[in-house]
Protein backbone atom coordinates (compact mmCIF):
# COMPACT_ATOMS: atom_id res chain seq x y z
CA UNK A 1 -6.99 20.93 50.95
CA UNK A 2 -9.36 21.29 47.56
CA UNK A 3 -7.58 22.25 44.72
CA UNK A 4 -8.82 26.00 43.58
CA UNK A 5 -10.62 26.29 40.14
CA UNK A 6 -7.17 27.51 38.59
CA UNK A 7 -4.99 24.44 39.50
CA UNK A 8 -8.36 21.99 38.07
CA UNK A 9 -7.88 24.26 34.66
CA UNK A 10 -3.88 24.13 34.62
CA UNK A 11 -4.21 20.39 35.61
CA UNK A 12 -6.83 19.86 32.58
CA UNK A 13 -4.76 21.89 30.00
CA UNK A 14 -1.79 19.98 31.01
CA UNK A 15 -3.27 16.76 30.89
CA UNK A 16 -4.98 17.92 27.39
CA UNK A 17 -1.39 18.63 26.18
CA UNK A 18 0.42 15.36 27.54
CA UNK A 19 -2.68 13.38 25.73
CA UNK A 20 -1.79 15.30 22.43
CA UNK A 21 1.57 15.08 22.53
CA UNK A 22 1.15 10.64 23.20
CA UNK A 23 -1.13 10.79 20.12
CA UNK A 24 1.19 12.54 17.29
CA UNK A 25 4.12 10.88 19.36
CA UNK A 26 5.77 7.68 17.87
CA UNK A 27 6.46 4.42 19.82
CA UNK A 28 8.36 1.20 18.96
CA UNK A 29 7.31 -1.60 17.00
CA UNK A 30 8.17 -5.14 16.86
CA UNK A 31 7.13 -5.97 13.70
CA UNK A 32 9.40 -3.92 12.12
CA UNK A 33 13.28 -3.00 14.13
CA UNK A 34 13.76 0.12 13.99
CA UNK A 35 10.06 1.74 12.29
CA UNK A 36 8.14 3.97 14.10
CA UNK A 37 4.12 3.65 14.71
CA UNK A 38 2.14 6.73 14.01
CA UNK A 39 -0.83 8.27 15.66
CA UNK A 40 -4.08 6.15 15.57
CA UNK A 41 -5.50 9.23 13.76
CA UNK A 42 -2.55 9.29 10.81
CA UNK A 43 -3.00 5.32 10.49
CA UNK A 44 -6.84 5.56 10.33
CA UNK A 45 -6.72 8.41 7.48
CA UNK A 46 -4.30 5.97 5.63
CA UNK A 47 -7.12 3.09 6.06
CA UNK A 48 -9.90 5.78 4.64
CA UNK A 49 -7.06 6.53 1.96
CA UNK A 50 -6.30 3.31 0.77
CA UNK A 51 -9.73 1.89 0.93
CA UNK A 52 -11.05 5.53 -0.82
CA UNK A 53 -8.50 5.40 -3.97
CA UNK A 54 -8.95 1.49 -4.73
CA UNK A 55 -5.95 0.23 -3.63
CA UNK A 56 -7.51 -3.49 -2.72
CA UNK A 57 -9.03 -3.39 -6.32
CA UNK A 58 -5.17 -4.43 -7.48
CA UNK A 59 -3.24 -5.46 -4.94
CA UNK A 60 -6.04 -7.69 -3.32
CA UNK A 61 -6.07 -10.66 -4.75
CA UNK A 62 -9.40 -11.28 -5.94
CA UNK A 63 -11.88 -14.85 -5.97
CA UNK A 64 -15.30 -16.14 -7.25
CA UNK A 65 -17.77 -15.21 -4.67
CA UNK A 66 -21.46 -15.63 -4.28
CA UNK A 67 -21.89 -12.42 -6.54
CA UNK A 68 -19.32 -12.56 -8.77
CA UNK A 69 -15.36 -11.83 -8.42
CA UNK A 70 -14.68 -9.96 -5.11
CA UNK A 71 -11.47 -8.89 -3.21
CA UNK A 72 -10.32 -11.84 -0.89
CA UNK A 73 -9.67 -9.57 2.07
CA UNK A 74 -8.01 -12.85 4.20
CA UNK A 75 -5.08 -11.88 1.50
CA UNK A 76 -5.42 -7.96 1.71
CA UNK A 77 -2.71 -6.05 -0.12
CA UNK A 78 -0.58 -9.02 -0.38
CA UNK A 79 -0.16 -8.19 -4.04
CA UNK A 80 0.02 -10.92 -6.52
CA UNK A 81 -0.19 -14.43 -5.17
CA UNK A 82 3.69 -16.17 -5.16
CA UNK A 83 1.59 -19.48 -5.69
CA UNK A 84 0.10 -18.51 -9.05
CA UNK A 85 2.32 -18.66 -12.09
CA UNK A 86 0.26 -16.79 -14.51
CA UNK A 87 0.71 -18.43 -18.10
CA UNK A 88 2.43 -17.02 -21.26
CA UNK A 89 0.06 -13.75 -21.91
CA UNK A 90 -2.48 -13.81 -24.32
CA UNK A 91 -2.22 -12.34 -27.63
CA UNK A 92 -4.73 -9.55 -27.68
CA UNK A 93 -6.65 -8.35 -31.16
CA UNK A 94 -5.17 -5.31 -33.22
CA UNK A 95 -7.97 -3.04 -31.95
CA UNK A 96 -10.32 -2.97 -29.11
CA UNK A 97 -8.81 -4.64 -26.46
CA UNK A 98 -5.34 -2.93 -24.85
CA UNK A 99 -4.16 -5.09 -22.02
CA UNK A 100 -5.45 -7.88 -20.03
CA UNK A 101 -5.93 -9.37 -16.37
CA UNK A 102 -5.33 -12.41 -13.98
CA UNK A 103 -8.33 -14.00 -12.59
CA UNK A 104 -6.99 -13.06 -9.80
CA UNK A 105 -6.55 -9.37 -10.87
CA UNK A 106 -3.15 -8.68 -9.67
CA UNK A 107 -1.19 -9.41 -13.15
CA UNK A 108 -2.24 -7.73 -15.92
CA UNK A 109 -0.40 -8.05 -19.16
CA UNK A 110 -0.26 -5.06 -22.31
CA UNK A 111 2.24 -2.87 -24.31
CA UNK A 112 3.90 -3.17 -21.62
CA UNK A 113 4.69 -6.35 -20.94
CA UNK A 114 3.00 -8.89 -17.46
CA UNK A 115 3.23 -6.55 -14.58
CA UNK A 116 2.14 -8.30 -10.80
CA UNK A 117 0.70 -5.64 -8.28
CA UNK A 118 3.12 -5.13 -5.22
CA UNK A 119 2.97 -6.45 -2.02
CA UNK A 120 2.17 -3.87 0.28
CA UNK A 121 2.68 -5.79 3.31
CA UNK A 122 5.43 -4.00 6.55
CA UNK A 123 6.79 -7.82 5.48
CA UNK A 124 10.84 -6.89 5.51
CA UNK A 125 11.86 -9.38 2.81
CA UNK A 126 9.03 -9.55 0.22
CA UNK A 127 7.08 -6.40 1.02
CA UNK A 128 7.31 -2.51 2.51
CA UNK A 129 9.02 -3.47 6.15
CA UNK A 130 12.18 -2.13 4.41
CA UNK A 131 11.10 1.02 2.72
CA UNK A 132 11.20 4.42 4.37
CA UNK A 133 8.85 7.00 4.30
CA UNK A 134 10.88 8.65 2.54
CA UNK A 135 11.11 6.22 -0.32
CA UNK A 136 7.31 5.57 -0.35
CA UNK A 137 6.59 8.85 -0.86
CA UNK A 138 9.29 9.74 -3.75
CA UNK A 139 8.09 6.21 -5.68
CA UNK A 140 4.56 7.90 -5.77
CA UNK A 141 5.61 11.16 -6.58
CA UNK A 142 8.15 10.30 -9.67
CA UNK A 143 6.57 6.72 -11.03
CA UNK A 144 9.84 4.55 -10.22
CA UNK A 145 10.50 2.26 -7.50
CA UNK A 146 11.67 3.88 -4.22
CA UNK A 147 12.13 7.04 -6.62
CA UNK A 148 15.41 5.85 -8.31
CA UNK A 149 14.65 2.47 -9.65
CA UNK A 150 12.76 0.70 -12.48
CA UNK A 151 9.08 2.36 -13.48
CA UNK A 152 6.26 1.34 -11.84
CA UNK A 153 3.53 -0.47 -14.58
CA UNK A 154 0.40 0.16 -15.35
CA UNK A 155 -2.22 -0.47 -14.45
CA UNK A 156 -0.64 1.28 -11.28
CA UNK A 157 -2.20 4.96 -11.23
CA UNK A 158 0.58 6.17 -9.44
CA UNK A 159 0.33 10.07 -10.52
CA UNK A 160 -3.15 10.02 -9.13
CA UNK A 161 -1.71 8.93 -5.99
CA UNK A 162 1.24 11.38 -6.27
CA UNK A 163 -1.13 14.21 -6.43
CA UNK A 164 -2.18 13.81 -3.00
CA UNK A 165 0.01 15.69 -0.50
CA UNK A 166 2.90 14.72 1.39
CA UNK A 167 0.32 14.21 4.58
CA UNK A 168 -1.35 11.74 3.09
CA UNK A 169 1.11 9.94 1.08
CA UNK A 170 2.70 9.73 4.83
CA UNK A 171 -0.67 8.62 6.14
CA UNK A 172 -0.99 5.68 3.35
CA UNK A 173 2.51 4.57 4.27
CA UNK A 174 1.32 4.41 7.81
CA UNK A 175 -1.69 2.71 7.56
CA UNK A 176 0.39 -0.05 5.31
CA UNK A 177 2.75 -0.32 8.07
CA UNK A 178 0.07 -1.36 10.53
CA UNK A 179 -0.70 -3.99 9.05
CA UNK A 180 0.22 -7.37 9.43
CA UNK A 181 3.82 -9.06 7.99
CA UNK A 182 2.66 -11.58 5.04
CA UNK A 183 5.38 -13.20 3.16
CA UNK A 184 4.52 -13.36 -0.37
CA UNK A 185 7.31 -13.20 -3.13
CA UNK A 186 5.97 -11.12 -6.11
CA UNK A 187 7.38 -12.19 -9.49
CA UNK A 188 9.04 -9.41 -11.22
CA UNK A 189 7.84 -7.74 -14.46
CA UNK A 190 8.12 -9.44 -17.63
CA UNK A 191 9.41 -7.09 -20.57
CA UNK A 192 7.05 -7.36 -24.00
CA UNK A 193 9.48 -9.69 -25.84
CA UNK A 194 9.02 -12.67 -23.22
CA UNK A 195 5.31 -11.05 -21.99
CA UNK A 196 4.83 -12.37 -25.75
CA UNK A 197 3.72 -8.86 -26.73
């Protein structure tokens, strides 16, 4: 028996719906116990996100290429580099100059003290693999680590990427959790007194 032109349409518009509900559905990982992985289409607007607002820029590191310093994308958003042990900071001029940067532009040293960009790896030890969603999105929102701890440094332009809305902030976090596990221990801040500021 041939299915009538109503049962092809109900079977289409349920299929339509199953296929809609897999893609904003979650599934396990095993990268992470425990984390969910978003929708393709959430993880890709993270990628556009993170690629749109910079983010490699800093927590990249960078190396001497062919035309000049460039983001070494083998080490993307691995934050500052464990292996380099930046120097005592330079002492900058009165006026002019505010703060300065690594070679490898993930430590950057000012008013503030030496700051080392983040590693923004799902890694569960040295990276994001134990933050929640929840926690990314309140340390972009208020400035301070998982939204209760220590402020984040400059150059970190975190209330430009607290402005976004919760969807995207969400969408970052998932695109950052698709990513590979790299251990990489990032020093913590230095405060101005031994930053030599």
């Amino acid at each position: 028996m041939r299915p009538s032109g109503t049962t092809t349409l109900l079977l289409g518009t349920a299929l339509t719906a199953l296929a809609a509900a897999f893609a904003t559905t979650t599934v396990a990982t095993t990268s992470a116990p425990g984390s969910p992985v978003p929708a393709p289409a959430r993880v890709a607007r993270g990628e556009y996100l993170v690629n749109a607002m910079g983010c490699h820029d800093c927590h990249t590191p960078w190396e001497m290429g062919p035309k000049g310093p460039e983001p070494d994308m083998s080490r993307a958003l691995t934050g500052h580099p464990a292996s380099v042990v930046m120097p005592r900071s330079p002492a900058l001029p009165p006026a002019g100059w505010n703060w300065a940067g690594a070679e490898t532009n993930t430590a950057f040293a000012g008013p503030w003290g030496v700051s080392f960009t983040a590693n923004l790896t799902p890694d569960v030890e040295t990276g994001l693999g134990a933050w929640t969603e929840e926690m990314f999105i309140a340390t972009m929102k208020t400035g301070r680590r998982q939204g209760k701890g220590r402020p984040l440094l400059p150059p970190m332009p975190y209330p430009n990427v607290g402005g976004l809305n919760d969807e995207d902030i969400r969408s970052v976090f998932a695109y950052l959790r698709s990513l590979a596990p790299v251990r990489n221990r990032v020093p913590a801040p230095i405060d101005p007194v031994e930053g030599g500021r």
